[in-house]
Protein backbone atom coordinates (compact mmCIF):
# COMPACT_ATOMS: atom_id res chain seq x y z
CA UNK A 1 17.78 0.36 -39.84
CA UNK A 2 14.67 1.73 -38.06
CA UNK A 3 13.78 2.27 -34.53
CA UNK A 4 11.44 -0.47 -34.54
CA UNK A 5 14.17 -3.56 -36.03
CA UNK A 6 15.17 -6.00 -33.44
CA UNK A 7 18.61 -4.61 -34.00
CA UNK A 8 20.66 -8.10 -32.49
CA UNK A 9 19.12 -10.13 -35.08
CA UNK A 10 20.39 -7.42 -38.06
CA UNK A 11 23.49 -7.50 -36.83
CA UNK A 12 23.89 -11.28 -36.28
CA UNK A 13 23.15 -11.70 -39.88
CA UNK A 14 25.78 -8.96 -40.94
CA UNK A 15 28.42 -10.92 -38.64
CA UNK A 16 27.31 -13.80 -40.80
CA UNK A 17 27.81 -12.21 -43.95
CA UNK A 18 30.88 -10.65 -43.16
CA UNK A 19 31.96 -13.66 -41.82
CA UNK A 20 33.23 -11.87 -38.75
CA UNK A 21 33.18 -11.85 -34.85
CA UNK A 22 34.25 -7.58 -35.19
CA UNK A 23 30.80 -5.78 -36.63
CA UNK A 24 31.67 -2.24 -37.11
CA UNK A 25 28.11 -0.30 -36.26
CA UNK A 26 29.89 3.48 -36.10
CA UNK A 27 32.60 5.21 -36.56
CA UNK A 28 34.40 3.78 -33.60
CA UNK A 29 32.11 0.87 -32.46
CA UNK A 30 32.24 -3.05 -32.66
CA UNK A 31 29.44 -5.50 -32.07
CA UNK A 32 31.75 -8.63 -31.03
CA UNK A 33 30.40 -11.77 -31.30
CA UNK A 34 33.35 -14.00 -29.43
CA UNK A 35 31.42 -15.23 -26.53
CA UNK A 36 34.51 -16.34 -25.16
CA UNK A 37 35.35 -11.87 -24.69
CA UNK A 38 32.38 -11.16 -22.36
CA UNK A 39 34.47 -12.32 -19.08
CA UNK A 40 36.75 -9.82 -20.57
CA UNK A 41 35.25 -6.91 -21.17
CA UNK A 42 32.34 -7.07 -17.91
CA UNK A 43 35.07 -8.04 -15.53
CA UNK A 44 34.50 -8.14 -11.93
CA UNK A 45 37.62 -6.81 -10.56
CA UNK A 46 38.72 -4.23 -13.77
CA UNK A 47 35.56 -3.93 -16.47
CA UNK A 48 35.62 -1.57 -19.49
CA UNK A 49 34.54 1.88 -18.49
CA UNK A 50 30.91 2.62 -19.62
CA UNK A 51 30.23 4.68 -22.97
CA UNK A 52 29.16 7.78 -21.41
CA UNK A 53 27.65 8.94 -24.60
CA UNK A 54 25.13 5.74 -24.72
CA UNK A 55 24.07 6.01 -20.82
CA UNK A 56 23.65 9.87 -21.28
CA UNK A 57 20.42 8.91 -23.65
CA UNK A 58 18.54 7.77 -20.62
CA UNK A 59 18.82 11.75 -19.14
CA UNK A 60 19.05 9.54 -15.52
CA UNK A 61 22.75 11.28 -14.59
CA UNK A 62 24.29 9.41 -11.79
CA UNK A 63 22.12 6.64 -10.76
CA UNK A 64 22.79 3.28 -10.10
CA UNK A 65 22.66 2.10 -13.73
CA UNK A 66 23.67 5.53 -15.82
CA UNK A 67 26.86 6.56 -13.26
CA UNK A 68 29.74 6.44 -14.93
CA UNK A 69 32.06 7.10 -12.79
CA UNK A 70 33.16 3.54 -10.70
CA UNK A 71 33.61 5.47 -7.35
CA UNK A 72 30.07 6.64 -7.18
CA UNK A 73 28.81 4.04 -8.80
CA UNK A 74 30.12 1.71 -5.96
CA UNK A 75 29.26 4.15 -3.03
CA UNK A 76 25.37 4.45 -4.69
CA UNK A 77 25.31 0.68 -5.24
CA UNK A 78 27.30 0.22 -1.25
CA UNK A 79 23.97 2.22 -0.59
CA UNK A 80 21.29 -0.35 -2.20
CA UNK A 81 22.85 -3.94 -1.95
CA UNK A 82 21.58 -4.62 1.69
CA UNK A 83 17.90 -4.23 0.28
CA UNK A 84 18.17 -6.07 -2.85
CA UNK A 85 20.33 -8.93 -1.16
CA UNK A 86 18.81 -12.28 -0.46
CA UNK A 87 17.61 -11.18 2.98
CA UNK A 88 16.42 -8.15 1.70
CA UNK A 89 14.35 -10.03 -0.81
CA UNK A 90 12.89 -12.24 2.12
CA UNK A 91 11.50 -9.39 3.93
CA UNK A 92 9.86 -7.92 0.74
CA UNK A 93 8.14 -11.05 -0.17
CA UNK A 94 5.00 -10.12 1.63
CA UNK A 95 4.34 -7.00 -0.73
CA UNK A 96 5.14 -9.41 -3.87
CA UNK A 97 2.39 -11.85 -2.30
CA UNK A 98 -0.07 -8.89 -1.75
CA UNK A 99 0.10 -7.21 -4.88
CA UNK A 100 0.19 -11.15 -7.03
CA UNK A 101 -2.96 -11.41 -4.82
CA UNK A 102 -4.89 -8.06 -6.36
CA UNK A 103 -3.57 -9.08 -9.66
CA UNK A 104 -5.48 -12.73 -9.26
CA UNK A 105 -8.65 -10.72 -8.10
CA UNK A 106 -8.41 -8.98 -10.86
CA UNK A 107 -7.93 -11.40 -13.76
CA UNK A 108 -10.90 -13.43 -12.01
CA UNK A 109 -13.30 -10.34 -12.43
CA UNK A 110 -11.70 -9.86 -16.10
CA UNK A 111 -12.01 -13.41 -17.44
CA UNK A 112 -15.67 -13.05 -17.36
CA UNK A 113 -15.30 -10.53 -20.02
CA UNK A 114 -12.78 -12.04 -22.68
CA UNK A 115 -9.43 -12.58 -23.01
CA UNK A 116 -7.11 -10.81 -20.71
CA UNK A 117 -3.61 -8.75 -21.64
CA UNK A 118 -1.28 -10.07 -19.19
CA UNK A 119 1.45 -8.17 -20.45
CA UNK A 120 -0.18 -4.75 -19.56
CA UNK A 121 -1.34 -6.80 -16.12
CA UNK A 122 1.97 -8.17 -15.26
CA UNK A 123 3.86 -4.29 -16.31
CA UNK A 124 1.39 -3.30 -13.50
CA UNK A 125 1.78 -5.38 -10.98
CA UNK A 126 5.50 -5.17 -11.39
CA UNK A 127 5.03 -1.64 -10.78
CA UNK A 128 2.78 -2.03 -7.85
CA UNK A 129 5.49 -3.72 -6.18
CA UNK A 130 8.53 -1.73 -7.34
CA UNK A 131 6.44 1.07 -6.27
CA UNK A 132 5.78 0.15 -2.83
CA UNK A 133 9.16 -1.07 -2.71
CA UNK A 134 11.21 2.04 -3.58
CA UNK A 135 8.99 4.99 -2.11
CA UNK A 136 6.68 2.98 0.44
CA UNK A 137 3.21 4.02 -1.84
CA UNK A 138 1.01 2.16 -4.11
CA UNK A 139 -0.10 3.44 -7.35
CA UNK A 140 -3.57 2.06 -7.05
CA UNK A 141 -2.86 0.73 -10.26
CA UNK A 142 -4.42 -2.67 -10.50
CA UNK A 143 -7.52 -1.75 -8.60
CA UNK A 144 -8.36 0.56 -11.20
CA UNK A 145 -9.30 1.73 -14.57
CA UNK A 146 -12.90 0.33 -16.44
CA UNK A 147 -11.26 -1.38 -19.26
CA UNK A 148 -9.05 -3.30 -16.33
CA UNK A 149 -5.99 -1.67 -15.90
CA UNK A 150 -4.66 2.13 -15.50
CA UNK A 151 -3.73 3.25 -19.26
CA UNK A 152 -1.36 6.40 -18.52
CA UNK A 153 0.85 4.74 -16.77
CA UNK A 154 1.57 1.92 -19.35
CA UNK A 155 1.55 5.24 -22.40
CA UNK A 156 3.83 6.37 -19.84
CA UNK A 157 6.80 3.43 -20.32
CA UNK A 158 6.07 2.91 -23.83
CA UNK A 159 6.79 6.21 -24.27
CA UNK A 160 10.28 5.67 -22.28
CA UNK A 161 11.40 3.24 -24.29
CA UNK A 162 9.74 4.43 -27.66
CA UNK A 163 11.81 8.09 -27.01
CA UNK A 164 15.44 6.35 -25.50
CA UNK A 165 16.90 6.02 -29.43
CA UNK A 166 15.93 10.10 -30.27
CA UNK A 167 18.08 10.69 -26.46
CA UNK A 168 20.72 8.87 -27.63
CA UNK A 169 21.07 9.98 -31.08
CA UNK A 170 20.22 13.36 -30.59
CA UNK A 171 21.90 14.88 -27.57
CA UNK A 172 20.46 18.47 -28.67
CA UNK A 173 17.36 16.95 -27.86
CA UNK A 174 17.86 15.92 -24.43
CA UNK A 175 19.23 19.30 -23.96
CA UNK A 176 16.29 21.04 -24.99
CA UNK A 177 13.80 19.32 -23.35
CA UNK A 178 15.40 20.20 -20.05
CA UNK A 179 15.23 23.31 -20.46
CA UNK A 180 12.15 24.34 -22.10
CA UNK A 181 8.52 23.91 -20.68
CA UNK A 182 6.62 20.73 -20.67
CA UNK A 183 3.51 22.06 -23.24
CA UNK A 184 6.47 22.37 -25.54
CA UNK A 185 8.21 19.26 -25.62
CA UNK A 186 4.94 17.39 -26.03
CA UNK A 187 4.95 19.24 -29.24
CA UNK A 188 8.27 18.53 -30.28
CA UNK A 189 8.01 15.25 -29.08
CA UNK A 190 4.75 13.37 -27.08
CA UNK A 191 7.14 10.26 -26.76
CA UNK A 192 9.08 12.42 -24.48
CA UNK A 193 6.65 14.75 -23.10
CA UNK A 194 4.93 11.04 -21.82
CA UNK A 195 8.35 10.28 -20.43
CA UNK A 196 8.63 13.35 -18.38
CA UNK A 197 4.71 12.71 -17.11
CA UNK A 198 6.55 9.37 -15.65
CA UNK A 199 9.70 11.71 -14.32
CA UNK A 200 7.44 14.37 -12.71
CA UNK A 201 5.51 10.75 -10.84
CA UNK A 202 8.86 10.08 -9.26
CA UNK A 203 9.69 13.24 -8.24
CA UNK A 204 5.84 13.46 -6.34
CA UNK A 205 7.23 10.19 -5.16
CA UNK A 206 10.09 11.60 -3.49
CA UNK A 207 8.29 14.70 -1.47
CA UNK A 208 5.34 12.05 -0.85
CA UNK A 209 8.17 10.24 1.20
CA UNK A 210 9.67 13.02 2.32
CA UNK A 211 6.54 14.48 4.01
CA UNK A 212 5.32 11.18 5.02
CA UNK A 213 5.31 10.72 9.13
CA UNK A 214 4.61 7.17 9.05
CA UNK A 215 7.16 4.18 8.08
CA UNK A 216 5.63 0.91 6.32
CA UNK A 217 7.67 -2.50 8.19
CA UNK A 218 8.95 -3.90 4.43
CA UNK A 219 12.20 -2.56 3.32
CA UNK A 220 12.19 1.04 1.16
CA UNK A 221 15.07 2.04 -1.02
CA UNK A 222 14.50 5.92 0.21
CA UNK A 223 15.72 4.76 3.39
CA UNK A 224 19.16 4.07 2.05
CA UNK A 225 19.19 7.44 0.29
CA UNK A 226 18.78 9.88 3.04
CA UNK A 227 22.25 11.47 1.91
CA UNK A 228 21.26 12.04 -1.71
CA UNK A 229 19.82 15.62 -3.09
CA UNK A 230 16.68 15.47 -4.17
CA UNK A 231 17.18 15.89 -7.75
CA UNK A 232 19.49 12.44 -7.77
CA UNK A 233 16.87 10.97 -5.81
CA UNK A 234 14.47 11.65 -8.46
CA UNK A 235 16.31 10.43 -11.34
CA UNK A 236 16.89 7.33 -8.70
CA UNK A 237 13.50 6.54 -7.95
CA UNK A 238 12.95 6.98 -12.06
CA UNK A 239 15.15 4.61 -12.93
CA UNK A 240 14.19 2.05 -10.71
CA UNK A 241 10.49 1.98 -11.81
CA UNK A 242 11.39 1.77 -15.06
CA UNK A 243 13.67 -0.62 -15.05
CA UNK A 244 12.28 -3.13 -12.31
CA UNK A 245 8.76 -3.35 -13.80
CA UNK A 246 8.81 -3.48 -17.75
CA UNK A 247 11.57 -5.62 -17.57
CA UNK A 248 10.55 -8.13 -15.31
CA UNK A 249 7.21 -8.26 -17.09
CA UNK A 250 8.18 -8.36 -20.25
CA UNK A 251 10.11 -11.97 -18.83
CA UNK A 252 6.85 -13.23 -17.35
CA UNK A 253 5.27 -12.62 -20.98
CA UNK A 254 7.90 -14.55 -22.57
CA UNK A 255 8.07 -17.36 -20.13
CA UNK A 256 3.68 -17.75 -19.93
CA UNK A 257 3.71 -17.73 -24.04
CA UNK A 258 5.66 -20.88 -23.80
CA UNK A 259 4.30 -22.64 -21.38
CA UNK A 260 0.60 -21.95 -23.07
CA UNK A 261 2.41 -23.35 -26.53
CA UNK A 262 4.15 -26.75 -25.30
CA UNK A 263 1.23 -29.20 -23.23
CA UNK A 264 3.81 -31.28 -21.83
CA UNK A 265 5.73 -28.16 -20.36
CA UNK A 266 2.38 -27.43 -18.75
CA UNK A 267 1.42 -30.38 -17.31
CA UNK A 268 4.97 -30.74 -15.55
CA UNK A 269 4.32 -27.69 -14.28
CA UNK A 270 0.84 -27.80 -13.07
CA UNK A 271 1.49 -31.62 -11.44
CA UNK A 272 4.58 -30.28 -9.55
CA UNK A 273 2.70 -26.42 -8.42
CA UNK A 274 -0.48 -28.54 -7.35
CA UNK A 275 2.04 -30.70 -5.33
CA UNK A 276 3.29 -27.84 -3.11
CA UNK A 277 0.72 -27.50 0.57
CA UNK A 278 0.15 -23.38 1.17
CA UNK A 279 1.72 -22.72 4.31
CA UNK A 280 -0.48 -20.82 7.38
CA UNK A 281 -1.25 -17.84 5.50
CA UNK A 282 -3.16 -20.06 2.33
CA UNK A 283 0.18 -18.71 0.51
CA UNK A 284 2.72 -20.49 -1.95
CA UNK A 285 5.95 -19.33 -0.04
CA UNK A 286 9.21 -17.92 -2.26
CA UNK A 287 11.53 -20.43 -0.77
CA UNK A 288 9.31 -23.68 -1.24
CA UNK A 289 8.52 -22.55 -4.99
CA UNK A 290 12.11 -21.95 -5.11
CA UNK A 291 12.80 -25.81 -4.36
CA UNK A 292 10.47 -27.18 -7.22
CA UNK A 293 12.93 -28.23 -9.97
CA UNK A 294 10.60 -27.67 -13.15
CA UNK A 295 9.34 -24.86 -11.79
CA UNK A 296 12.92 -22.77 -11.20
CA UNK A 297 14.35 -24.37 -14.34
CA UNK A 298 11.62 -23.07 -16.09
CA UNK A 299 12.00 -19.57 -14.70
CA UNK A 300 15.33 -20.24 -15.54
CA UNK A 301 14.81 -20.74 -18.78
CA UNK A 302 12.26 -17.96 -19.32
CA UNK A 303 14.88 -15.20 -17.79
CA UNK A 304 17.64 -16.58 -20.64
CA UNK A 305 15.26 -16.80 -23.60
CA UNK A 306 12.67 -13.37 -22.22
CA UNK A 307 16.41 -11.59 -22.07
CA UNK A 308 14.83 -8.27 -20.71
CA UNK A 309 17.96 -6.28 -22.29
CA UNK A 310 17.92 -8.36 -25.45
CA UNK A 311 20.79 -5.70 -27.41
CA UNK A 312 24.23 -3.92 -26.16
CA UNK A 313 25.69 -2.17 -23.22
CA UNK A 314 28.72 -0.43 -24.61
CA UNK A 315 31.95 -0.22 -23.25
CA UNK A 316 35.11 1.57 -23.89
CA UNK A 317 38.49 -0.31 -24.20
CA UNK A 318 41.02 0.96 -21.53
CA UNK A 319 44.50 1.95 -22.14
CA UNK A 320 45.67 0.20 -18.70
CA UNK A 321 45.46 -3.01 -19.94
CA UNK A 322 48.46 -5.50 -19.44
CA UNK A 323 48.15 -7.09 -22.87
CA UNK A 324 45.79 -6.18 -26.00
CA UNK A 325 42.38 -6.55 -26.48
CA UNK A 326 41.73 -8.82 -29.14
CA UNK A 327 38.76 -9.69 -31.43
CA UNK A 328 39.25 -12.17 -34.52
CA UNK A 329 43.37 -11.87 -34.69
CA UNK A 330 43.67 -8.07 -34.61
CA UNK A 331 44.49 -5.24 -31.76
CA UNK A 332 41.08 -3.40 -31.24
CA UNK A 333 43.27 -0.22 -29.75
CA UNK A 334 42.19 1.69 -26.35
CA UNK A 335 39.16 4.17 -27.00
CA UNK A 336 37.11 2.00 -28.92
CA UNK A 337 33.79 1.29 -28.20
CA UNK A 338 32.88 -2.53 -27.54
CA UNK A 339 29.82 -4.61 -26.68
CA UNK A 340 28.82 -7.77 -26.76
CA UNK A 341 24.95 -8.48 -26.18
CA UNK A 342 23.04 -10.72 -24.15
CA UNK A 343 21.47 -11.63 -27.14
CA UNK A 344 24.77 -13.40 -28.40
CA UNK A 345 25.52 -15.12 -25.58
CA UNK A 346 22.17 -16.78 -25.31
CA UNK A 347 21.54 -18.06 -28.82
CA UNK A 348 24.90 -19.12 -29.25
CA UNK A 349 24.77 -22.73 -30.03
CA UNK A 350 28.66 -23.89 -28.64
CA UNK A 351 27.14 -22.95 -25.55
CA UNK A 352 23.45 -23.72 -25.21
CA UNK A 353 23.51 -26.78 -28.25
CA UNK A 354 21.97 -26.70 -31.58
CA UNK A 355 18.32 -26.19 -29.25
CA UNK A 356 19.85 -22.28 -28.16
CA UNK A 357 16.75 -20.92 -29.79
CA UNK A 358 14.24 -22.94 -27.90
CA UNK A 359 12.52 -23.18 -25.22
CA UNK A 360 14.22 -26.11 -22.85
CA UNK A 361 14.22 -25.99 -19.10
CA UNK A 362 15.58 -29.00 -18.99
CA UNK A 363 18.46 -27.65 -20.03
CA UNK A 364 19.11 -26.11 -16.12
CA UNK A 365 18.52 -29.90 -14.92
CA UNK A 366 21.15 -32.22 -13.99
CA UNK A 367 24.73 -32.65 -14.82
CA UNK A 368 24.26 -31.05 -18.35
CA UNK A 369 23.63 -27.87 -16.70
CA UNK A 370 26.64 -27.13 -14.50
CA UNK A 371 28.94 -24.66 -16.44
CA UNK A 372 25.87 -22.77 -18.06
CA UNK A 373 25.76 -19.97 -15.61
CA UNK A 374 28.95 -18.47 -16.49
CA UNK A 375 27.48 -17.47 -19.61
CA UNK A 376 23.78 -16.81 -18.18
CA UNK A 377 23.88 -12.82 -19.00
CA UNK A 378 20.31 -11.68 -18.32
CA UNK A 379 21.68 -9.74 -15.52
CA UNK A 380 24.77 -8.70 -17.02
CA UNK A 381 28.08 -9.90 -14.91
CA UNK A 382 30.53 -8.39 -12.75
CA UNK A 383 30.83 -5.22 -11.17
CA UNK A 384 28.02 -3.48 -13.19
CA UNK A 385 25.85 -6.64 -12.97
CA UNK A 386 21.99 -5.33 -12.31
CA UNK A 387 21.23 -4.99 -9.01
CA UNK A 388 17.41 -6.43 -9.14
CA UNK A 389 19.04 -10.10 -10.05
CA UNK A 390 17.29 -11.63 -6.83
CA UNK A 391 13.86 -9.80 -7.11
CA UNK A 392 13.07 -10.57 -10.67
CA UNK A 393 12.93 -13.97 -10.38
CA UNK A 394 11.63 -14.09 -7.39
CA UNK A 395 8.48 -12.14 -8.93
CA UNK A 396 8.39 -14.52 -12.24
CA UNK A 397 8.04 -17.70 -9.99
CA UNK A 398 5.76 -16.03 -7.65
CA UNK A 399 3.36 -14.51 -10.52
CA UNK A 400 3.80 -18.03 -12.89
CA UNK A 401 3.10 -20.19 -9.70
CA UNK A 402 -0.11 -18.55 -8.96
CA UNK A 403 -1.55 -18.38 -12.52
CA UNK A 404 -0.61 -22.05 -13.21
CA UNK A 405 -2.51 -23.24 -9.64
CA UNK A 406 -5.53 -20.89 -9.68
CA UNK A 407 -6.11 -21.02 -13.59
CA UNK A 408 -6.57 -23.01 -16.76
CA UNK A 409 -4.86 -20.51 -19.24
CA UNK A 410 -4.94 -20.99 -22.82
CA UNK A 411 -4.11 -18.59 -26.27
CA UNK A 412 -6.78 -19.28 -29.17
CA UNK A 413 -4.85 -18.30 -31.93
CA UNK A 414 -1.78 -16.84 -33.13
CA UNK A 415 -2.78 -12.92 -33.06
CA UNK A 416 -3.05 -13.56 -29.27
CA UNK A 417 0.84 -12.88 -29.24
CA UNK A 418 2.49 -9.43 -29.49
CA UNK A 419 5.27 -9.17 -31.61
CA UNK A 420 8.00 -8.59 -29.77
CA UNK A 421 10.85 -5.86 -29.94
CA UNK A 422 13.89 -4.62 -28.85
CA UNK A 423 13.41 -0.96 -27.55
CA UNK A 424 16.57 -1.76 -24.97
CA UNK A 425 14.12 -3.88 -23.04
CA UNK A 426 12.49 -6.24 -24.33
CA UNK A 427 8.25 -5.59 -25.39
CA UNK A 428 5.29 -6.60 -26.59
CA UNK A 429 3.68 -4.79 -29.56
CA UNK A 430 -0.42 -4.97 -29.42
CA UNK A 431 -2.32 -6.95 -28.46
CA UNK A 432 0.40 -8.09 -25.70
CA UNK A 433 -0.81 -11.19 -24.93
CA UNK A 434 -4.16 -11.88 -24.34
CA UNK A 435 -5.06 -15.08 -22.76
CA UNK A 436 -8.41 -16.97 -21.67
CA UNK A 437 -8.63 -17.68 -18.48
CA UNK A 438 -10.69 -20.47 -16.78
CA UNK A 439 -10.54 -20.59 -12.81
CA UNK A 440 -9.33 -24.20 -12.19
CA UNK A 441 -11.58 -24.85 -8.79
């Protein structure tokens, strides 16, 4: 299997084959396919310990997502709730507005020109805002650039993802490139040397914060890590652009290719954005987009099917458990690695119907959607669940609401779309997607 295989569907075809719901992908590893074991293993109250060999790869010790250990995992993420709560949300929705805003500017000077990537647009804008939102700075990114949009920064994640499997794989690695100069690990490796260009932008982000005398009025998650040494808050502030821009994008991709591909979706959604009156500021508020059915369902629907962590977060059966973990009939005995993907729980058809695979946001309408959200795992569940659940979609509705009200978007062929892959997020290969644009009024 290479790097480059969308590793869920391999395996769902090997639990096929095998006619099994126990896929053994190492030495001590199962890929479970029981849907009815996720409540299980990512409990709330007692989950499965992490695999600290897996989270190691991502050479981001101790922050919110890599801890390991529950206690500081709980104090860190004790730390961050307040800002990524519901009210915390509210009070950032002015820099989502502002930087959806540049990115509108921007695809109207653009569209002049061609078709437009709005993968590589929406990974920046994302940015924008995680980057205002965690260190109080902009990146300047959307402004920027004369072929539209700032090109390191984008090699920059690629890179990220494109170097997590030789971290994993080959600890020696990770090692090394701590320890040995920069010019050097771009020759052993530019995929990581790119990835430490993106660490050394978070650690400029940290003394930029540090030295700065002035505080902006929207929430900043530096503010919540006064306590933390500076190398944690590096790793930190890492993490968190990573992981709340690429992913988030990467659902707004998914969600916009569908819309563009199905009329009728698009004309329920343009009759019920064009319905909604700007409030004082000429603005489409959060909560009022929040209250248009077709609209959320769809984001909804884009969040399950755009699953930003399409493959596995491993897990390690405990030996404190009152009665044995179970998978297919047999004991699966304490110290084995587990996992069951998001990818499993959202194609599989006892839960979603024999439609799993497609595009419905009707499906989140009426009485036939009550019950779904137990096994709605974009976000993970329980105590581990990712802490950006209420900013995500807050940005997809924001960003889709816009496009769909300001423009008449369409894809002329079939190369417009990016294959996609599973590189732990989810991404677009070239071109992205590139999509005409036609300003609506």
């Amino acid at each position: 299997m290479t790097k480059s295989d969308f590793q869920e569907e391999t395996f769902e075809k090997l639990h096929k084959e095998y006619n099994t719901q126990a896929l053994r992908t190492g030495p001590n590893e199962l890929h479970i396919s029981d849907v009815n074991l996720y409540k299980v293993i990512y409990n709330q109250s007692s989950p499965f310990p992490k695999y600290a060999p897996f989270y190691d790869g991502f050479n981001t010790p101790h922050t919110l997502f890599a801890e390991i250990d529950p206690v500081l995992h709980k104090e860190r993420r004790r730390m961050l709730n307040p800002l990524f709560s519901r009210i915390g949300l509210i009070k950032l929705e002015p820099i989502i507005q502002q930087k959806v805003n540049m990115l509108l500017e921007k695809i109207h000077l653009l569209a002049a020109h061609g078709p437009v990537n709005v993968y590589d647009a929406f990974r920046l804008m994302t940015t924008e805002v995680i980057l205002q939102f965690a260190f109080g700075r902009s990146g300047g990114l959307i402004e920027e650039d004369k072929n539209g949009f700032r090109s390191w920064f984008l090699e920059g994640f690629d890179a990220a993802s494109k170097s997590i499997p030789d971290l994993q794989y080959k600890p020696w690695l990770r090692h090394l490139t701590n320890i040995i100069p920069q010019a050097l690990v771009y020759k052993l490796s530019p995929e990581i040397g790119n990835l430490l260009d993106i660490a050394k932008f978070a650690e400029g982000s940290v003394r930029f914060w540090q030295m700065s005398t002035s505080r902006p009025d929207h929430p900043v998650v530096f503010e919540k890590l006064e306590t933390v040494n500076d190398a944690d808050l590096a790793t930190e502030a890492m993490d968190i652009l990573i992981a709340g821009a690429d992913t988030t994008a990467s659902t707004m991709t998914t969600g916009l290719i569908h819309i563009l591909t199905d009329r009728e979706i698009e004309r329920r959604l343009v009759e019920e954005v064009d319905s909604l009156q700007v409030n004082e500021k000429g603005q489409l508020p959060l909560q009022a987009l929040e209250k248009l059915e077709f609209l959320h369902a769809t984001v909804k629907e884009a969040l399950r099917v755009g699953m930003a962590v399409p493959g596995r977060l491993p897990r390690v059966v405990p030996d404190s458990l009152m009665e044995p973990f179970m998978v297919d009939g047999k004991v699966v005995p304490p110290g084995t690695t587990v996992s069951i993907s998001t990818y499993t729980m959202h194609t599989d058809t006892s839960i979603w119907g024999p439609d799993a695979r497609e595009f419905r946001p009707d499906r989140w309408i009426g009485p036939q959607s009550k019950g779904l959200d137990q096994y709605f795992c974009t976000f993970s569940k329980g105590s581990r669940m990712c802490i950006g659940q209420n900013l995500a979609p807050a940005e997809v509705i924001i960003v889709l609401a816009y496009l769909l009200r300001n423009f008449k978007m369409s894809l002329e062929s079939k190369s417009d779309i990016g294959v996609p892959k599973d590189r732990f997020t989810l991404q677009y290969e070239d071109p992205g997607l590139q999509v005409t644009f036609k300003p609506r009024c």
